[in-house]
C-alpha atoms as a PDB file:
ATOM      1  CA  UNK A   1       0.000   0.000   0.000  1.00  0.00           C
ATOM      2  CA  UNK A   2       1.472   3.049  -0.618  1.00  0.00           C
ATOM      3  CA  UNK A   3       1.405   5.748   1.762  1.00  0.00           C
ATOM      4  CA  UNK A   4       0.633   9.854   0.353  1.00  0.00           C
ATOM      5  CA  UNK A   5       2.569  12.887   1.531  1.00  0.00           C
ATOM      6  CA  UNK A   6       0.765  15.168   4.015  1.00  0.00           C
ATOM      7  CA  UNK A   7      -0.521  17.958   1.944  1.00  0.00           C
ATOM      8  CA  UNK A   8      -0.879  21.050   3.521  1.00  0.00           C
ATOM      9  CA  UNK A   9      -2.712  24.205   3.324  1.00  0.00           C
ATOM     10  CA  UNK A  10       0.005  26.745   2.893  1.00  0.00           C
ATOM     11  CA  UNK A  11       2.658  25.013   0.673  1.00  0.00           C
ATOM     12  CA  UNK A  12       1.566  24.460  -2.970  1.00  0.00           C
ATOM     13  CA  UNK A  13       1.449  20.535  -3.091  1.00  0.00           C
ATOM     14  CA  UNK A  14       0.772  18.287  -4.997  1.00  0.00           C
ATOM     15  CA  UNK A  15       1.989  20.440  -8.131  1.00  0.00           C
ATOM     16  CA  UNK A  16      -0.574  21.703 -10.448  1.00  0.00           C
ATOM     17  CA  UNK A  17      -1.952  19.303 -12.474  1.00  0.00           C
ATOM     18  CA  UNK A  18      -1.907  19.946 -16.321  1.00  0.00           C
ATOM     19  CA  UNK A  19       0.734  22.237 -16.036  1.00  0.00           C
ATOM     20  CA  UNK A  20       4.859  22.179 -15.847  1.00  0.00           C
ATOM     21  CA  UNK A  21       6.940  23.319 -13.282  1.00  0.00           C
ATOM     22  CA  UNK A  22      10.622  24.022 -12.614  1.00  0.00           C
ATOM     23  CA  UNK A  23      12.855  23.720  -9.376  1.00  0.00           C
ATOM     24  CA  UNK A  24      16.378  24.155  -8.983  1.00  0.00           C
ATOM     25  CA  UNK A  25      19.318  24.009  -6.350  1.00  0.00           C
ATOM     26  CA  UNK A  26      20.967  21.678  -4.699  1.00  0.00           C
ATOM     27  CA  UNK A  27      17.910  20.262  -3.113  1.00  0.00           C
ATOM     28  CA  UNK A  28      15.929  19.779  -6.815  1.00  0.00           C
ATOM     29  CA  UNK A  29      16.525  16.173  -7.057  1.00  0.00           C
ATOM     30  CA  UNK A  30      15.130  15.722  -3.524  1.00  0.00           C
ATOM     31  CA  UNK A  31      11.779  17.995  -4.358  1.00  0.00           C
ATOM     32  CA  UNK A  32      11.263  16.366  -7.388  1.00  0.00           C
ATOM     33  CA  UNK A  33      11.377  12.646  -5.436  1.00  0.00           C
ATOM     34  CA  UNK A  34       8.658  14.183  -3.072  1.00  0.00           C
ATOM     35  CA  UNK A  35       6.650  15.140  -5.784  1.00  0.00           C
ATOM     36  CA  UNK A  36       7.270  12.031  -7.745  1.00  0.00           C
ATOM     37  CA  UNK A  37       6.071   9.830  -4.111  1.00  0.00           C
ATOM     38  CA  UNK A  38       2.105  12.105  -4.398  1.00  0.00           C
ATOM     39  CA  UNK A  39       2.318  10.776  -8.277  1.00  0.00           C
ATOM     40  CA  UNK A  40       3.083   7.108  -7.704  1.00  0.00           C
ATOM     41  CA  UNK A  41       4.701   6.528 -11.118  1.00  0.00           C
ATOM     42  CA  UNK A  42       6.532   8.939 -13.609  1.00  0.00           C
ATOM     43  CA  UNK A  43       9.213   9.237 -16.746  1.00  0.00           C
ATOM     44  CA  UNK A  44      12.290  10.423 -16.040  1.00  0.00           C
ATOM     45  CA  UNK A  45      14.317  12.109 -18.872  1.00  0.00           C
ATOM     46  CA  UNK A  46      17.788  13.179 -18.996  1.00  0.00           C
ATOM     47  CA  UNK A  47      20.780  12.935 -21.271  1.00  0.00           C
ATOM     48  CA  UNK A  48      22.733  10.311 -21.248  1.00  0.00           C
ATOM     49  CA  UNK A  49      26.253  12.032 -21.626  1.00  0.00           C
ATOM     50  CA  UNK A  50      25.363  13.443 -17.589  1.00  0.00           C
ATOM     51  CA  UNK A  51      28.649  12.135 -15.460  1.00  0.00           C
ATOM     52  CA  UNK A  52      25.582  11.776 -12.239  1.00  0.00           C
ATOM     53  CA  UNK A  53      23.144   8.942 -12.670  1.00  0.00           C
ATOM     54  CA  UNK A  54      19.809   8.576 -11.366  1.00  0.00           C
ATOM     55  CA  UNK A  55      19.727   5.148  -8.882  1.00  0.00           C
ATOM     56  CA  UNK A  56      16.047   4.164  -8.627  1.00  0.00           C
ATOM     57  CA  UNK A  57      16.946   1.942  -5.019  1.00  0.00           C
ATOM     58  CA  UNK A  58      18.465   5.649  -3.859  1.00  0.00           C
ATOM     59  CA  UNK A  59      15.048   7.298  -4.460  1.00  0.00           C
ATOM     60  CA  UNK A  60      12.793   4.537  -2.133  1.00  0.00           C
ATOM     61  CA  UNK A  61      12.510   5.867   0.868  1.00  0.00           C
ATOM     62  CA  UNK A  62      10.332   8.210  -1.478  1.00  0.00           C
ATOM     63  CA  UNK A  63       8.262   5.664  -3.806  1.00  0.00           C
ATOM     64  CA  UNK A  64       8.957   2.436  -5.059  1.00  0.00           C
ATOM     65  CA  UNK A  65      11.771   2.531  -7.706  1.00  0.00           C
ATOM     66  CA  UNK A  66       9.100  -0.070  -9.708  1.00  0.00           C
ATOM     67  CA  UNK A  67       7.165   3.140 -11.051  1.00  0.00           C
ATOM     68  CA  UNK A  68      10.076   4.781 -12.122  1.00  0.00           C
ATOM     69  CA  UNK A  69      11.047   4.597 -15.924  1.00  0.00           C
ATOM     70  CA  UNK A  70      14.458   6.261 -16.900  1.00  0.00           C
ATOM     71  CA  UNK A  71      14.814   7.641 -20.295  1.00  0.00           C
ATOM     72  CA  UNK A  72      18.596   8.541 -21.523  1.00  0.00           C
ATOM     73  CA  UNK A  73      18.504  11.073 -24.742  1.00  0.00           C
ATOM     74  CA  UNK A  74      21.312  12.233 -26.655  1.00  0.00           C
ATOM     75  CA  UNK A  75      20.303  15.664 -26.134  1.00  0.00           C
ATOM     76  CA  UNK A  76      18.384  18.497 -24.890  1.00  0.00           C
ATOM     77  CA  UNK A  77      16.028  18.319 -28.348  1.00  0.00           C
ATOM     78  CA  UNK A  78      15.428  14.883 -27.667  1.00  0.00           C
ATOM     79  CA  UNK A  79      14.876  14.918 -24.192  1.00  0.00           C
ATOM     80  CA  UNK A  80      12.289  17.617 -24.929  1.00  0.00           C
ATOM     81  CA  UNK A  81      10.466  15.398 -27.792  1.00  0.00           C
ATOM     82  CA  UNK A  82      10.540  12.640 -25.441  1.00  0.00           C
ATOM     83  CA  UNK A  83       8.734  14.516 -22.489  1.00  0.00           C
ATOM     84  CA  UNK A  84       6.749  16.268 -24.912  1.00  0.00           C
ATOM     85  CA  UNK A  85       5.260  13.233 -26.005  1.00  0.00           C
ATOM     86  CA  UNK A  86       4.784  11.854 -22.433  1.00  0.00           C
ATOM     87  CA  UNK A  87       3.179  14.801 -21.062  1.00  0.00           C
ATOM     88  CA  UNK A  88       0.792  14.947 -24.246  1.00  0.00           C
ATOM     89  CA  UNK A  89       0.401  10.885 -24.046  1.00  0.00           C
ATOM     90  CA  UNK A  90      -0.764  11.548 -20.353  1.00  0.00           C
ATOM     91  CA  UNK A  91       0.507   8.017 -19.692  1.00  0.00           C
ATOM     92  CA  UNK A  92       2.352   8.790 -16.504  1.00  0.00           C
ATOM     93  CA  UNK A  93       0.961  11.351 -14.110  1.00  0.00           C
ATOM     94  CA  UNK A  94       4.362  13.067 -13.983  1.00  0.00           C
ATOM     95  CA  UNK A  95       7.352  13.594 -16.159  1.00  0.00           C
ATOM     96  CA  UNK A  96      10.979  15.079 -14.672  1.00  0.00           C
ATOM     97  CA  UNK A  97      12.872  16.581 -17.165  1.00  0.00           C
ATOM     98  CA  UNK A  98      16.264  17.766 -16.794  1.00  0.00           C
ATOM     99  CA  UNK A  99      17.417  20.132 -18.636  1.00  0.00           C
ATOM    100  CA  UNK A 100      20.709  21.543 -19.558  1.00  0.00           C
ATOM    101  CA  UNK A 101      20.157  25.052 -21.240  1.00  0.00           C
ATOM    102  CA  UNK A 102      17.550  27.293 -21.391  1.00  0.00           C
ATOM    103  CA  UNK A 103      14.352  26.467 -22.739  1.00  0.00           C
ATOM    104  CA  UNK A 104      13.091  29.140 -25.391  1.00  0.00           C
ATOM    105  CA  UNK A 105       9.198  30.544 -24.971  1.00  0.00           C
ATOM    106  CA  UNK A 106       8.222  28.258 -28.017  1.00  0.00           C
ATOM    107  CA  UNK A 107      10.068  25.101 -25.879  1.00  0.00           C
ATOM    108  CA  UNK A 108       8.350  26.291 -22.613  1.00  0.00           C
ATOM    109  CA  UNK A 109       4.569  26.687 -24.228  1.00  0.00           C
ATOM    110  CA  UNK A 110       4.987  22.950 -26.252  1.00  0.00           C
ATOM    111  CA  UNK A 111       5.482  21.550 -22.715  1.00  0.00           C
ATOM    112  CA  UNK A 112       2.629  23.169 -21.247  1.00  0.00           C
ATOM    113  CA  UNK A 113       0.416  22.523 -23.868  1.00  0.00           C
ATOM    114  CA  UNK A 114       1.178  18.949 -23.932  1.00  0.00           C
ATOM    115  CA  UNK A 115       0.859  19.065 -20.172  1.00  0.00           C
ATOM    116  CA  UNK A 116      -2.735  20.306 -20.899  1.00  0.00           C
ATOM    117  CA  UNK A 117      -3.830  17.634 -23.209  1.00  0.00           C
ATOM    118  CA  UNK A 118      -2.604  14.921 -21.416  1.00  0.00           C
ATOM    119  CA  UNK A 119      -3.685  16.162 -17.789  1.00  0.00           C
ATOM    120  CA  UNK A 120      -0.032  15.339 -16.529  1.00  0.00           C
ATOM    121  CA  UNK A 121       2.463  17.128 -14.789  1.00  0.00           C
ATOM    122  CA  UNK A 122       5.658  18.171 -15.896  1.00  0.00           C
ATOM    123  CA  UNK A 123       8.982  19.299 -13.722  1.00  0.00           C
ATOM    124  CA  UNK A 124      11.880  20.965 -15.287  1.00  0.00           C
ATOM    125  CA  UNK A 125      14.810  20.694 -13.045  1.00  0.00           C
ATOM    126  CA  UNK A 126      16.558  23.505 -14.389  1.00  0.00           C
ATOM    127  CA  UNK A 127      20.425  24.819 -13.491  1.00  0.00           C
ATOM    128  CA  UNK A 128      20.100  28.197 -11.800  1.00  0.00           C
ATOM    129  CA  UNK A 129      19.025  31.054 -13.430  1.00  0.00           C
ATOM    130  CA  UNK A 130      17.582  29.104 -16.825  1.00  0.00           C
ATOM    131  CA  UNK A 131      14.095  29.346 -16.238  1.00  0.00           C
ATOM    132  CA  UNK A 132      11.275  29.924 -18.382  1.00  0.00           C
ATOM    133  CA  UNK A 133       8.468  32.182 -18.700  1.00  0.00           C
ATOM    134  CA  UNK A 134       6.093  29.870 -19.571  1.00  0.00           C
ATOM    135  CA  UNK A 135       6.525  27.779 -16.352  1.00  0.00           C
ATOM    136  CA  UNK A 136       3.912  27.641 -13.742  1.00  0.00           C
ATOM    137  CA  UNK A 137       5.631  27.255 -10.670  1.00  0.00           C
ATOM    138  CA  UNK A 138       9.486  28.160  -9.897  1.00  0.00           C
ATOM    139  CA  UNK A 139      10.935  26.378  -6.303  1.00  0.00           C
ATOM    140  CA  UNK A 140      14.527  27.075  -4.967  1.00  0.00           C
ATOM    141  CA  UNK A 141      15.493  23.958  -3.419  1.00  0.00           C
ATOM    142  CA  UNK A 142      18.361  23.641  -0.804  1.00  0.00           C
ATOM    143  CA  UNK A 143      19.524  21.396   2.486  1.00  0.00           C
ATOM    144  CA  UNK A 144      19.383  23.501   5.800  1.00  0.00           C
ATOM    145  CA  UNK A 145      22.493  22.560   7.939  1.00  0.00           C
ATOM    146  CA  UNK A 146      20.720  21.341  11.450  1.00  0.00           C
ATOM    147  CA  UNK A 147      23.023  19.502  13.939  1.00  0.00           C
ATOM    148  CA  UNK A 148      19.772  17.446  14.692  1.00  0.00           C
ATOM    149  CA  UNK A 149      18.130  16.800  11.366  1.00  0.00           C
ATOM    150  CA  UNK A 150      20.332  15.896   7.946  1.00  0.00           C
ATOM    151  CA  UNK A 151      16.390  15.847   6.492  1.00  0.00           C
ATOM    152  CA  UNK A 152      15.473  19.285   6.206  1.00  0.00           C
ATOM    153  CA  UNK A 153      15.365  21.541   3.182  1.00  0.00           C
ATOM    154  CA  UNK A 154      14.033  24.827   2.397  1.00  0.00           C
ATOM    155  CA  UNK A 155      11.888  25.161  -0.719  1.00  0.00           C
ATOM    156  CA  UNK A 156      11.163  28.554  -1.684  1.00  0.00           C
ATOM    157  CA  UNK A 157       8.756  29.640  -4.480  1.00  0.00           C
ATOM    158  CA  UNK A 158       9.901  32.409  -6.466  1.00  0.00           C
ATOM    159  CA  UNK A 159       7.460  31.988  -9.463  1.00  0.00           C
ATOM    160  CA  UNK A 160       3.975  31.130  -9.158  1.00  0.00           C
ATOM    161  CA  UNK A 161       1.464  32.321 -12.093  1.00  0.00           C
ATOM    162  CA  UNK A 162      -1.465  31.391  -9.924  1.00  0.00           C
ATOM    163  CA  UNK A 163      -0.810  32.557  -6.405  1.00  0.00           C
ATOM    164  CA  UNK A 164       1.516  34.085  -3.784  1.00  0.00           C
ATOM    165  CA  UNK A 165       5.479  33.957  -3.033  1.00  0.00           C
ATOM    166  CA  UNK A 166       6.659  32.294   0.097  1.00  0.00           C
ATOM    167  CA  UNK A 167       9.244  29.564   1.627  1.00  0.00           C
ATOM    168  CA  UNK A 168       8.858  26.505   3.874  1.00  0.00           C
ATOM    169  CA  UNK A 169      11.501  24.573   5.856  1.00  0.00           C
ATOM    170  CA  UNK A 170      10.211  20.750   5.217  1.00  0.00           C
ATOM    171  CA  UNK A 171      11.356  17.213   6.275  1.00  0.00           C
ATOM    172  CA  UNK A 172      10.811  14.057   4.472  1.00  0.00           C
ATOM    173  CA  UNK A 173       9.475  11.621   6.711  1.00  0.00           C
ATOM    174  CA  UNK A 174      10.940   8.248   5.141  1.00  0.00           C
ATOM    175  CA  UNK A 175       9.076   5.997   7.123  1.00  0.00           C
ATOM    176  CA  UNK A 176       5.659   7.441   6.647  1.00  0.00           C
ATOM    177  CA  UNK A 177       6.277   8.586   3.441  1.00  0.00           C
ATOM    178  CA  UNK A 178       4.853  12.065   4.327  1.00  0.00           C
ATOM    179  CA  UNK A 179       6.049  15.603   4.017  1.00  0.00           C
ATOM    180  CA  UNK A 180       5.868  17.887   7.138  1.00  0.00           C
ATOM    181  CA  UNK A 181       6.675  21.627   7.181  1.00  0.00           C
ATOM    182  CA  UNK A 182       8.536  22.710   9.886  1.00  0.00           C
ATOM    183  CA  UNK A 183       9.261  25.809  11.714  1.00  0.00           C
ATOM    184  CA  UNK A 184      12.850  27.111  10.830  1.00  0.00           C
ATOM    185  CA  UNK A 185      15.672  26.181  12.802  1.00  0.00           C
ATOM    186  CA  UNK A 186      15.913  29.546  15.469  1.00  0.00           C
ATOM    187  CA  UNK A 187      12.034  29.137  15.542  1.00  0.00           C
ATOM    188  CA  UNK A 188      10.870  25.356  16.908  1.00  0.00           C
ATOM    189  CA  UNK A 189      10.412  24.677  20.403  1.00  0.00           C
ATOM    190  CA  UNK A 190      13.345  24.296  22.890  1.00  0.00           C
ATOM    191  CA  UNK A 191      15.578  26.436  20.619  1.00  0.00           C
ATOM    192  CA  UNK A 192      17.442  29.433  21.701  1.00  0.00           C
ATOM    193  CA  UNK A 193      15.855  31.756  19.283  1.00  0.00           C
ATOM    194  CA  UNK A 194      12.036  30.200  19.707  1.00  0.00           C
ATOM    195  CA  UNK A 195       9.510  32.890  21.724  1.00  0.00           C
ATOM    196  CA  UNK A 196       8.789  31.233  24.937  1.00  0.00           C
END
């Protein structure tokens, strides 16, 4: 049985449906496994000339690495037919797509209008400062450094066509399979900085 992330009512998950999204940072590959563990099974597409490889068993405490098919392209044209085609084929409820240079308008609209017809979701994990106009949602993704917790990020939105700007310190829960936002560091209980 497989267990859904806590959704919220503040933070913006699960991702828009029908639309594409981008995230970057050093935390990307972690938000995009979070999002990946709401869809239950998704396509992911990079090229295959990338020195880092994606290991399905590393992503588990997230989903089951069963529902995850890897597509290797030759290169950024490719990988953009093939998650073109996915997104329009609505197939798989969401398609990660890495991408390696900046995606023109025309690029960003195909995605979204493929996203449309095929009522999937698409994520662009993008290197900083290559996003598009046509995306939905932009997230800044990065670790926190807590003596206590190796688990927590901070995801920041800093592009959102269809409501407000704002940033969340989360934690992955592995064994519940559930995404809780926390209070930053300085802020939770028992903390110097927390208002008694």
């Amino acid at each position: 049985m497989m267990r859904h992330m806590t959704v919220t009512n503040d933070i913006p998950l699960p991702l828009r449906n029908a639309r594409v999204h981008e995230a970057y940072g050093p935390g990307a590959i972690s938000f995009a496994a979070v999002a990946a563990a709401r869809a239950g099974s998704l396509l992911w597409v990079r090229e295959s000339w990338r020195n880092e490889m994606i290991n399905p068993v590393g992503l588990s405490d997230f989903f089951d690495p069963s529902k995850l098919l890897l597509a290797q392209t030759k290169d950024q044209t490719e990988t953009l037919a093939v998650a073109e085609e996915a997104l329009k084929d609505g197939a798989v409820p969401l398609v990660v797509i890495e991408i390696s240079r900046p995606l023109d308008l025309r690029e960003g609209r195909r995605l979204q209008l493929a996203a449309k017809a095929g009522k999937s979701t698409g994520l662009c994990l993008i290197p900083d400062g290559m996003g598009s106009n046509a995306a939905e949602t932009r997230w800044h993704c990065m670790p926190v450094f807590d003596a206590g917790d190796s688990t927590l990020m901070r995801w920041e939105i800093i592009k959102n066509k269809s409501g407000t700007l704002r940033a969340w310190h989360v934690r992955w829960d592995a064994t519940a399979r559930r995404l809780h936002v926390v209070p930053p560091a300085g802020e939770r209980p028992g903390s110097a900085g927390a208002p008694g």
